[in-house]
C-alpha atoms as a PDB file:
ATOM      1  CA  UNK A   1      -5.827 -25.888  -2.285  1.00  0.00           C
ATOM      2  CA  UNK A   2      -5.201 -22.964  -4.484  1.00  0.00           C
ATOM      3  CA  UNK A   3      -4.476 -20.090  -2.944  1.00  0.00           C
ATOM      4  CA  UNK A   4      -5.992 -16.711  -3.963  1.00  0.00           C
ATOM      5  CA  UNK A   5      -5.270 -13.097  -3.295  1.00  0.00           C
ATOM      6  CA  UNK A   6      -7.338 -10.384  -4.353  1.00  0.00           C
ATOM      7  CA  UNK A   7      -5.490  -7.552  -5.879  1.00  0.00           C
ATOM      8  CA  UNK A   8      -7.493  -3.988  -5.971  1.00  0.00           C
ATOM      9  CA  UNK A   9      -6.260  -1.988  -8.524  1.00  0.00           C
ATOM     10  CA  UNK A  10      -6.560   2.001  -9.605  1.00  0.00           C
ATOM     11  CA  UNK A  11      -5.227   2.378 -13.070  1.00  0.00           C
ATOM     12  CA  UNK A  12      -4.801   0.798 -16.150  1.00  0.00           C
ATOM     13  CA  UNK A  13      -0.851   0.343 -15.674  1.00  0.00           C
ATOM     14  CA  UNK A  14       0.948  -3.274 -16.260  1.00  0.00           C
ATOM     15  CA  UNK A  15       0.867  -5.521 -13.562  1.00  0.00           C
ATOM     16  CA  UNK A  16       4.362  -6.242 -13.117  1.00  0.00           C
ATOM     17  CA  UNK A  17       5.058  -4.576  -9.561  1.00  0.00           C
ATOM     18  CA  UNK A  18       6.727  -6.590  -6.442  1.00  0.00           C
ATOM     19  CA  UNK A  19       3.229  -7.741  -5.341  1.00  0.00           C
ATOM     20  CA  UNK A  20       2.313  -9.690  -8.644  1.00  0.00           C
ATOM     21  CA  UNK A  21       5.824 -10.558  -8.828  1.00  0.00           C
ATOM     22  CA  UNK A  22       5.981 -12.696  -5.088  1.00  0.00           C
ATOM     23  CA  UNK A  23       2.718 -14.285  -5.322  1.00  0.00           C
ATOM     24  CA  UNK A  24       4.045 -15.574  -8.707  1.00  0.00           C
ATOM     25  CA  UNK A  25       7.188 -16.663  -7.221  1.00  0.00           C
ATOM     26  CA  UNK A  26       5.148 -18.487  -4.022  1.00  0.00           C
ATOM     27  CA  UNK A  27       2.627 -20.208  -6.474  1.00  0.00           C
ATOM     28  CA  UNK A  28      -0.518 -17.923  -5.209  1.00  0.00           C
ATOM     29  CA  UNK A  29      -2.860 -16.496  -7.796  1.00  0.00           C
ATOM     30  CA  UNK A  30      -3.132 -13.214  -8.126  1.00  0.00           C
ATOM     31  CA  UNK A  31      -7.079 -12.060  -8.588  1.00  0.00           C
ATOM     32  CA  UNK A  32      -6.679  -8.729 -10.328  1.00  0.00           C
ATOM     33  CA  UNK A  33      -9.812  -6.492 -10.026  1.00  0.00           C
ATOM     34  CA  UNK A  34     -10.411  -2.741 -11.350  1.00  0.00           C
ATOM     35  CA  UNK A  35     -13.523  -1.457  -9.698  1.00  0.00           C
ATOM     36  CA  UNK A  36     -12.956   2.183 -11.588  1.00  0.00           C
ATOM     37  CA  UNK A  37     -13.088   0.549 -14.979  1.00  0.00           C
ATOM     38  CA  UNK A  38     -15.884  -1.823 -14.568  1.00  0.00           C
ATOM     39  CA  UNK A  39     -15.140  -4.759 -12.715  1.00  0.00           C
ATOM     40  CA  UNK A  40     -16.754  -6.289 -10.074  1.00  0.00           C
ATOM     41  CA  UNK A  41     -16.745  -7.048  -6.595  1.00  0.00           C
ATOM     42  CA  UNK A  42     -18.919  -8.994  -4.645  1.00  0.00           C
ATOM     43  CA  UNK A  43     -17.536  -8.514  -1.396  1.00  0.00           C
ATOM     44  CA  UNK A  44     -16.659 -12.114  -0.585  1.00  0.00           C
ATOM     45  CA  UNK A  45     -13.707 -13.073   1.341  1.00  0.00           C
ATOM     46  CA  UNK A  46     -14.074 -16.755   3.009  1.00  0.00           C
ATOM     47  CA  UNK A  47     -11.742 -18.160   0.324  1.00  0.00           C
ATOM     48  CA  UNK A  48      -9.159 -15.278  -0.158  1.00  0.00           C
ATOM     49  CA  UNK A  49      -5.486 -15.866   1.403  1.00  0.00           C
ATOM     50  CA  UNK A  50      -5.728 -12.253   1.461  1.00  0.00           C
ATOM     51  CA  UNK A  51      -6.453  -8.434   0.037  1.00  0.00           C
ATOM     52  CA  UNK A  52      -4.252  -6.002  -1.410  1.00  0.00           C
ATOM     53  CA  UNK A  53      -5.755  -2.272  -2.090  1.00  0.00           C
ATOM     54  CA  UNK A  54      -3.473  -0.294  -4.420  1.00  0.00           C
ATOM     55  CA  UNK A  55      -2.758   3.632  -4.551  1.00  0.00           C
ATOM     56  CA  UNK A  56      -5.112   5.880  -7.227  1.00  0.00           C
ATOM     57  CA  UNK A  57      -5.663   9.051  -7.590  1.00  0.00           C
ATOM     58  CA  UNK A  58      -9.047   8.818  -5.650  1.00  0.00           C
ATOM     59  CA  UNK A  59      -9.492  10.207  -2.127  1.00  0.00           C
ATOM     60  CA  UNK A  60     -10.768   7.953   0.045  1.00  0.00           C
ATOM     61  CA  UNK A  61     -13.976   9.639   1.473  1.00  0.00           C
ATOM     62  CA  UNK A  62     -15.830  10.815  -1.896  1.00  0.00           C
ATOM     63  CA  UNK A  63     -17.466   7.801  -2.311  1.00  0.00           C
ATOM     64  CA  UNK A  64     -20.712  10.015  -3.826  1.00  0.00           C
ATOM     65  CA  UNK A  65     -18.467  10.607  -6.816  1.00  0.00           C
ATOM     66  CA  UNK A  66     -16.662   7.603  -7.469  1.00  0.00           C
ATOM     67  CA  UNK A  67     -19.671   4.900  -6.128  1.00  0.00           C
ATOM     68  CA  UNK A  68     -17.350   2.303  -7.315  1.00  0.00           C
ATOM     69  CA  UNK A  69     -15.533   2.784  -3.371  1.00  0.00           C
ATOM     70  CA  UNK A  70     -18.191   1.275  -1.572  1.00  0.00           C
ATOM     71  CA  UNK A  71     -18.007  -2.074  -3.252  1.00  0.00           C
ATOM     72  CA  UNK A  72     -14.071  -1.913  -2.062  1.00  0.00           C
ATOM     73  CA  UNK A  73     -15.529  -0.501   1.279  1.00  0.00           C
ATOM     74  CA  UNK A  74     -17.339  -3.661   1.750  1.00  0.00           C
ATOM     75  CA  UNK A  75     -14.225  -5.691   0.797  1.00  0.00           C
ATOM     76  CA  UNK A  76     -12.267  -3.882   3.693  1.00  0.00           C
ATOM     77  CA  UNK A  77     -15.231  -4.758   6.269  1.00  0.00           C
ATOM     78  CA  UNK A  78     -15.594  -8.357   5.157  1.00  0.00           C
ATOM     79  CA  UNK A  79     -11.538  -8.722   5.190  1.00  0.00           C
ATOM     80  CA  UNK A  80     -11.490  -7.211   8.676  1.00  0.00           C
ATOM     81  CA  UNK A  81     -14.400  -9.455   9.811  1.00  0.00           C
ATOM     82  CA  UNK A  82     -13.069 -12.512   8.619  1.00  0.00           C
ATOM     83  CA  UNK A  83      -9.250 -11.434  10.094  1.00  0.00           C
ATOM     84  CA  UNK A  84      -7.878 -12.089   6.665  1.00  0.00           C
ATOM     85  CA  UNK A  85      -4.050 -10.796   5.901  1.00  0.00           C
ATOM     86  CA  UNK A  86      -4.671  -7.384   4.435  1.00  0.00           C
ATOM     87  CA  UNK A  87      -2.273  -4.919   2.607  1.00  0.00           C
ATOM     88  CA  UNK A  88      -3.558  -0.922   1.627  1.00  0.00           C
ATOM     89  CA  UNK A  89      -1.056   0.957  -0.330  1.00  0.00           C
ATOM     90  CA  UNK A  90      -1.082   4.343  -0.652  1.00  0.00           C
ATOM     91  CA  UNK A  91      -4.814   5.323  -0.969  1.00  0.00           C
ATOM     92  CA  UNK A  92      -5.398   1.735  -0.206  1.00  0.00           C
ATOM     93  CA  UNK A  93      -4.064   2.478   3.626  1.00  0.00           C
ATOM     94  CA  UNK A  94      -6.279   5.269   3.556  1.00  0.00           C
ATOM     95  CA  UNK A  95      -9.477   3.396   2.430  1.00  0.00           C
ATOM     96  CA  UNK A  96      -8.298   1.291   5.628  1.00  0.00           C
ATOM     97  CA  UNK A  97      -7.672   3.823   7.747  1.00  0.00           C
ATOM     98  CA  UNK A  98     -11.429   6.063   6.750  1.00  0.00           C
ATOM     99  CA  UNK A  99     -13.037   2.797   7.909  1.00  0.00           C
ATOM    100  CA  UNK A 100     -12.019   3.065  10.677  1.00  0.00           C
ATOM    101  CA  UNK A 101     -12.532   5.926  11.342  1.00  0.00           C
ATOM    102  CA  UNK A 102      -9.988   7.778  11.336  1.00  0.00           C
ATOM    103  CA  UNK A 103      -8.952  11.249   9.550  1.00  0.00           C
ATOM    104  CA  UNK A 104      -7.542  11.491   6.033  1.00  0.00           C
ATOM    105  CA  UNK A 105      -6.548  13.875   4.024  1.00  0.00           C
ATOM    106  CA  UNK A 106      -3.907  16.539   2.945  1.00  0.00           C
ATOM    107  CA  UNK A 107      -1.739  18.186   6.121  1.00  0.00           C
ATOM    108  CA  UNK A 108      -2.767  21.885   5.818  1.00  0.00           C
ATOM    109  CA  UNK A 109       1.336  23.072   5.313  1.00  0.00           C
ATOM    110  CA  UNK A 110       0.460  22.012   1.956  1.00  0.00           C
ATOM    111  CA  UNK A 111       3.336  19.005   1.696  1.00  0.00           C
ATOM    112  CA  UNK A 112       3.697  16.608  -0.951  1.00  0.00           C
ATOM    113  CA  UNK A 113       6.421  13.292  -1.360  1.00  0.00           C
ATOM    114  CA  UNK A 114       7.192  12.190  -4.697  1.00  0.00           C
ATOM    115  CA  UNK A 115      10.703  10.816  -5.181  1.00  0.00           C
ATOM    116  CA  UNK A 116      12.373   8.575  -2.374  1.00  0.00           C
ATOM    117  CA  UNK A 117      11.495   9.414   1.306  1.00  0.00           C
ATOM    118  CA  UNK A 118      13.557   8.277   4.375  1.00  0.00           C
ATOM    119  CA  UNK A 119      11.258   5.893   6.562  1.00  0.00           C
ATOM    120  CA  UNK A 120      12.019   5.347  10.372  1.00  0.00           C
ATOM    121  CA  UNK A 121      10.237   2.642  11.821  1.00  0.00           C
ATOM    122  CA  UNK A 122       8.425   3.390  15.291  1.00  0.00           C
ATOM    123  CA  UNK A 123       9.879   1.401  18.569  1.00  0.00           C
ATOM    124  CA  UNK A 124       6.768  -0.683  17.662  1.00  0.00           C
ATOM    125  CA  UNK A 125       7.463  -0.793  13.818  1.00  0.00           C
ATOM    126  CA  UNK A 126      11.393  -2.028  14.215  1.00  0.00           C
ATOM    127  CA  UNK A 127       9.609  -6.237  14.235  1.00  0.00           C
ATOM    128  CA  UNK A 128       8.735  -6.087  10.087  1.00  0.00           C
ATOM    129  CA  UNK A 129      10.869  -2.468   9.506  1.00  0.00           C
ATOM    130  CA  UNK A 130      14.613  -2.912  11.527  1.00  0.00           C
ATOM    131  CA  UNK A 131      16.128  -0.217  10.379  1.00  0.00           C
ATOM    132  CA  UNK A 132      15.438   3.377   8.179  1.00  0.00           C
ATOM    133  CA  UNK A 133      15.159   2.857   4.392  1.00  0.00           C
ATOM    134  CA  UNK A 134      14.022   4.903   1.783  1.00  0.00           C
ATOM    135  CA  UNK A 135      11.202   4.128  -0.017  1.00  0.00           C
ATOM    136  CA  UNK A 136       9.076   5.570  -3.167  1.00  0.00           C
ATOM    137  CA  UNK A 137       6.477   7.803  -2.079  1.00  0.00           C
ATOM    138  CA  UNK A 138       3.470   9.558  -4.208  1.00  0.00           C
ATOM    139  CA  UNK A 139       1.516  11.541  -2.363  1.00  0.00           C
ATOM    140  CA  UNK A 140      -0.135  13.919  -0.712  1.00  0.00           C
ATOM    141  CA  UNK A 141      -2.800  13.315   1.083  1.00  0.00           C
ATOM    142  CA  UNK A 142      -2.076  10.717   5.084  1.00  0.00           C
ATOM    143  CA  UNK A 143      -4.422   9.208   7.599  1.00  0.00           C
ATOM    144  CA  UNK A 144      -4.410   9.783  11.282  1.00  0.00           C
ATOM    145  CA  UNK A 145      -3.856   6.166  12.978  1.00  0.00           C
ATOM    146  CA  UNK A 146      -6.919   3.909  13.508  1.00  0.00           C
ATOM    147  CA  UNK A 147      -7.832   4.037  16.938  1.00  0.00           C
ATOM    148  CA  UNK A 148      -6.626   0.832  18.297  1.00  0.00           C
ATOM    149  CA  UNK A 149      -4.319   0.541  15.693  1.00  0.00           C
ATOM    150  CA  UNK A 150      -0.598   0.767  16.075  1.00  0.00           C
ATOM    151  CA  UNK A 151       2.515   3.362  14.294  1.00  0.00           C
ATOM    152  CA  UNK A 152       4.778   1.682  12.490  1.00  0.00           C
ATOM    153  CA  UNK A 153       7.126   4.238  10.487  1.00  0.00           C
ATOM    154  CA  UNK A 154       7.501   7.714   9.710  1.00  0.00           C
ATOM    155  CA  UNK A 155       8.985  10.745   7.551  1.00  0.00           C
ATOM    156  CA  UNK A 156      10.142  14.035   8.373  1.00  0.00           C
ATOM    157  CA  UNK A 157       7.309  15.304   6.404  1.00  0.00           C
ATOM    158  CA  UNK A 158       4.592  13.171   6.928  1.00  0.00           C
ATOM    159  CA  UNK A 159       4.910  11.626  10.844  1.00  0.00           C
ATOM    160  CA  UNK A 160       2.626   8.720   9.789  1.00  0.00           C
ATOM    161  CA  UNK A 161       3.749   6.217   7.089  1.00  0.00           C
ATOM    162  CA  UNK A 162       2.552   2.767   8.438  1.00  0.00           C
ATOM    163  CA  UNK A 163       0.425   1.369  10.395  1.00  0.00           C
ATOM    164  CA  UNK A 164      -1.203  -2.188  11.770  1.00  0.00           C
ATOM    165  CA  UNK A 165      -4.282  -3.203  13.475  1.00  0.00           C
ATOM    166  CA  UNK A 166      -4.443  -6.723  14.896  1.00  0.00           C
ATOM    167  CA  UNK A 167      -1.594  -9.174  13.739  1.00  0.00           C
ATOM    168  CA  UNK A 168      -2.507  -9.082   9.942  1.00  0.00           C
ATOM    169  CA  UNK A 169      -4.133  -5.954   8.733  1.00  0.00           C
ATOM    170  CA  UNK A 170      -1.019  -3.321   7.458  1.00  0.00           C
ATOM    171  CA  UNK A 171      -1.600   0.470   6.046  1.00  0.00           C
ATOM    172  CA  UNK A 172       1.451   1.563   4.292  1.00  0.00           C
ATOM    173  CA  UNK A 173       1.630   5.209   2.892  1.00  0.00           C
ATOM    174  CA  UNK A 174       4.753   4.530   0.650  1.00  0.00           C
ATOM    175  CA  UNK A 175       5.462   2.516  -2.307  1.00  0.00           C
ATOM    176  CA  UNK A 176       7.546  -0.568  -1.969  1.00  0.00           C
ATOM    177  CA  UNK A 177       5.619  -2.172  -4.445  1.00  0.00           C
ATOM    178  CA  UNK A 178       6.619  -0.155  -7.193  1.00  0.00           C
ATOM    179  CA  UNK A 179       9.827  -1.201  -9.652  1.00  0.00           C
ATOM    180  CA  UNK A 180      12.688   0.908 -11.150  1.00  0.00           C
ATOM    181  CA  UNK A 181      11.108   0.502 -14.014  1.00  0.00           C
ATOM    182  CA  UNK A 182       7.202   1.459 -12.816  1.00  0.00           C
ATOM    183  CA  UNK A 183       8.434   4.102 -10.736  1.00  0.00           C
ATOM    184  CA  UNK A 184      10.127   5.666 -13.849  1.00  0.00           C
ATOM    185  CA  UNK A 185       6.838   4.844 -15.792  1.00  0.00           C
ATOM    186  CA  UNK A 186       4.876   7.409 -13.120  1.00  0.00           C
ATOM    187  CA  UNK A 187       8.063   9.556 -13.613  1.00  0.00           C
ATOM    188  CA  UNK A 188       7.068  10.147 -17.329  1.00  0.00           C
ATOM    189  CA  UNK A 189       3.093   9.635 -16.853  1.00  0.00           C
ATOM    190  CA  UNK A 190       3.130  12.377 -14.148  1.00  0.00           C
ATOM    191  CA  UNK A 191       5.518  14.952 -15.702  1.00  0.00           C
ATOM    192  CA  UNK A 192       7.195  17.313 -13.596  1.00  0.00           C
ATOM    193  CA  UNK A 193       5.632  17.161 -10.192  1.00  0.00           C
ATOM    194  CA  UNK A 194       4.786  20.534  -8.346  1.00  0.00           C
ATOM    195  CA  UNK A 195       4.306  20.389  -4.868  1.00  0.00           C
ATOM    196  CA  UNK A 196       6.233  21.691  -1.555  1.00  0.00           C
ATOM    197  CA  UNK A 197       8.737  18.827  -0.732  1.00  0.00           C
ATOM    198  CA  UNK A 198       8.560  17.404  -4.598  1.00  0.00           C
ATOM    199  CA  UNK A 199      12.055  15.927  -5.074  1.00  0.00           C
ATOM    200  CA  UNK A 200      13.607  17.112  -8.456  1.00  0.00           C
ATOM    201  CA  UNK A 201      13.282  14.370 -11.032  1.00  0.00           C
ATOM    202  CA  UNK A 202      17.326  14.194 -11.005  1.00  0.00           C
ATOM    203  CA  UNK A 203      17.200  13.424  -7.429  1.00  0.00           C
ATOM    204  CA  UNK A 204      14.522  10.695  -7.725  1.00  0.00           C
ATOM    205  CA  UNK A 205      16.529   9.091 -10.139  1.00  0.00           C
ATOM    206  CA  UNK A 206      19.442   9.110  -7.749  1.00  0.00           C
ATOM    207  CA  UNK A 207      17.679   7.654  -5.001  1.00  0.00           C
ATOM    208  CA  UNK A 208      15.964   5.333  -7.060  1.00  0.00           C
ATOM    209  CA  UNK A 209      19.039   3.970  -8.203  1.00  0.00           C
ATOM    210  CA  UNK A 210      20.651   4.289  -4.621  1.00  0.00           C
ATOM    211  CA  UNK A 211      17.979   2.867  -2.433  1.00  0.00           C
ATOM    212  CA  UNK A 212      16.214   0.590  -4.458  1.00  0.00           C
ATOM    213  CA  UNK A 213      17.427  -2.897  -3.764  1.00  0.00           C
ATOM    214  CA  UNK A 214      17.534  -2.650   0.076  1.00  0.00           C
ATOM    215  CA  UNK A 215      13.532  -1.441  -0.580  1.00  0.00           C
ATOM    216  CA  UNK A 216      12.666  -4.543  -2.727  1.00  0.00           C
ATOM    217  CA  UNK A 217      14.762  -7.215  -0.240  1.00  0.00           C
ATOM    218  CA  UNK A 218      12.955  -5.670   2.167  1.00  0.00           C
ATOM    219  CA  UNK A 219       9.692  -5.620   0.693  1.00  0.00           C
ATOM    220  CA  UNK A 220       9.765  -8.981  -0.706  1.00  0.00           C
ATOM    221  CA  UNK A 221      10.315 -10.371   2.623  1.00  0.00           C
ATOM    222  CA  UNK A 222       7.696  -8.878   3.984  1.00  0.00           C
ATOM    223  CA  UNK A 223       5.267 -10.298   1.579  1.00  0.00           C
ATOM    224  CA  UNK A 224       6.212 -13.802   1.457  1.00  0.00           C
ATOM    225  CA  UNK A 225       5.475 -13.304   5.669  1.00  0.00           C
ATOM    226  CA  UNK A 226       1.865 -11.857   4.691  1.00  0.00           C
ATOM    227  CA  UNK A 227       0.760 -14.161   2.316  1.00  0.00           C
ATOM    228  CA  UNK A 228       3.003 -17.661   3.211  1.00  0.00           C
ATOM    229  CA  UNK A 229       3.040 -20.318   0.228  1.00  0.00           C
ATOM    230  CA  UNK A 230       2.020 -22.780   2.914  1.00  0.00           C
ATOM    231  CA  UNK A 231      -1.724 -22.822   1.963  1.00  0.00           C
ATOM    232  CA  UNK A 232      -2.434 -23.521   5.965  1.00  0.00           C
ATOM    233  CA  UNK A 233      -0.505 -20.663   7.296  1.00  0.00           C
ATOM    234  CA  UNK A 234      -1.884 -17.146   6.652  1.00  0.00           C
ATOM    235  CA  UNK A 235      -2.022 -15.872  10.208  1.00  0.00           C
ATOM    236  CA  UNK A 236       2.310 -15.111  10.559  1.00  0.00           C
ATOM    237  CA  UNK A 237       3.062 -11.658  11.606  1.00  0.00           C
ATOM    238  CA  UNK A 238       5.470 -10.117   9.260  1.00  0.00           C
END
């Protein structure tokens, strides 16, 4: 059986984060779709392993002007319907989250993360998060958790970071995903980044630097739970 996982993507960027990296490494193919730029979905899900929605630069409620967000929308209900392993990133866990039905948007002090963020897991977060890390953040816009759903992590400046409904369906705000190498790409594609909490680019490349093996052990891990090579087993709890 050949195992595939359907990869939701926002830009144009090279596909060589952690995600595209570990279903590689287990033997799972990697289905990469671009809704924005054309590609389509037809919002089946009976033979996926599992969904992963990237981060974009899209908010997750204006659906009028970016239509292309229903078609994921569907995705997200057919995913939840069929209680297949599901992974938002970003704007990804808020697509997840506005389904739900819960707030998103930006927190009216006006904060932004863009560098690497200290992450404390919840008393309920410490089973797939044990202990703090720092992680790469882009953002600023959060969710309010699902009703039903369960806190996994937070920041000082943004008290929801992660979160999980049901054993397989995960909402992360952060950005595990990303390389040293494709977080210094956003680095350069961004420019300097403006915003109240902004870490100075000299201080991103610190942490990157500092922090950025303990994120992808981490990480990795926690993927290879999500989407086991076993082609029989997709219903472990990371």
């Amino acid at each position: 059986m050949n195992k595939r996982v359907l990869l939701i993507r926002h830009n144009h960027g090279p596909d060589d984060d952690r995600i595209a990296t570990c279903l590689a490494r287990e033997g799972i193919t990697a289905d990469t779709r671009r809704p924005f730029a054309g590609d389509t979905l037809d919002g089946k899900v009976e033979d996926l392993a599992g969904v992963v929605i990237y981060g974009g630069p899209y908010s997750a409620y204006e659906t009028k002007s970016h239509p292309f967000l229903n078609d994921e929308y569907r995705v997200i209900a057919a995913a939840l319907d069929a209680d297949i392993p599901m992974l938002g990133i970003c704007q990804g866990a808020q697509m997840i989250a506005h389904h739900a039905g819960a707030w998103v948007g930006p927190l009216p002090e006006g904060w932004h993360e863009f560098g690497y963020y200290k992450v404390t897991p919840t008393a309920a977060g410490k089973d797939i998060l044990p202990r703090p890390l720092h992680l790469a953040q882009a953002h600023y816009h959060t969710f309010d958790i699902p009703s039903g759903a369960e806190s996994l992590a937070s920041s000082v400046l943004f008290p929801n970071q992660a979160f999980r409904m049901g054993p397989k369906v995960y909402g992360f705000q952060f950005h595990a995903e990303q390389t040293k190498a494709g977080f210094t790409r956003w680095q350069n594609d961004f420019g300097p980044e403006e915003g109240r909490g902004v870490q100075s680019r000299e201080e991103q490349t610190r942490l990157m630097h500092l922090h950025d093996a303990a994120q992808e052990a981490w990480f990795m891990g926690f993927l290879a739970r999500l989407f086991p090579s076993d082609a029989e087993d997709v219903s472990n709890n990371p």
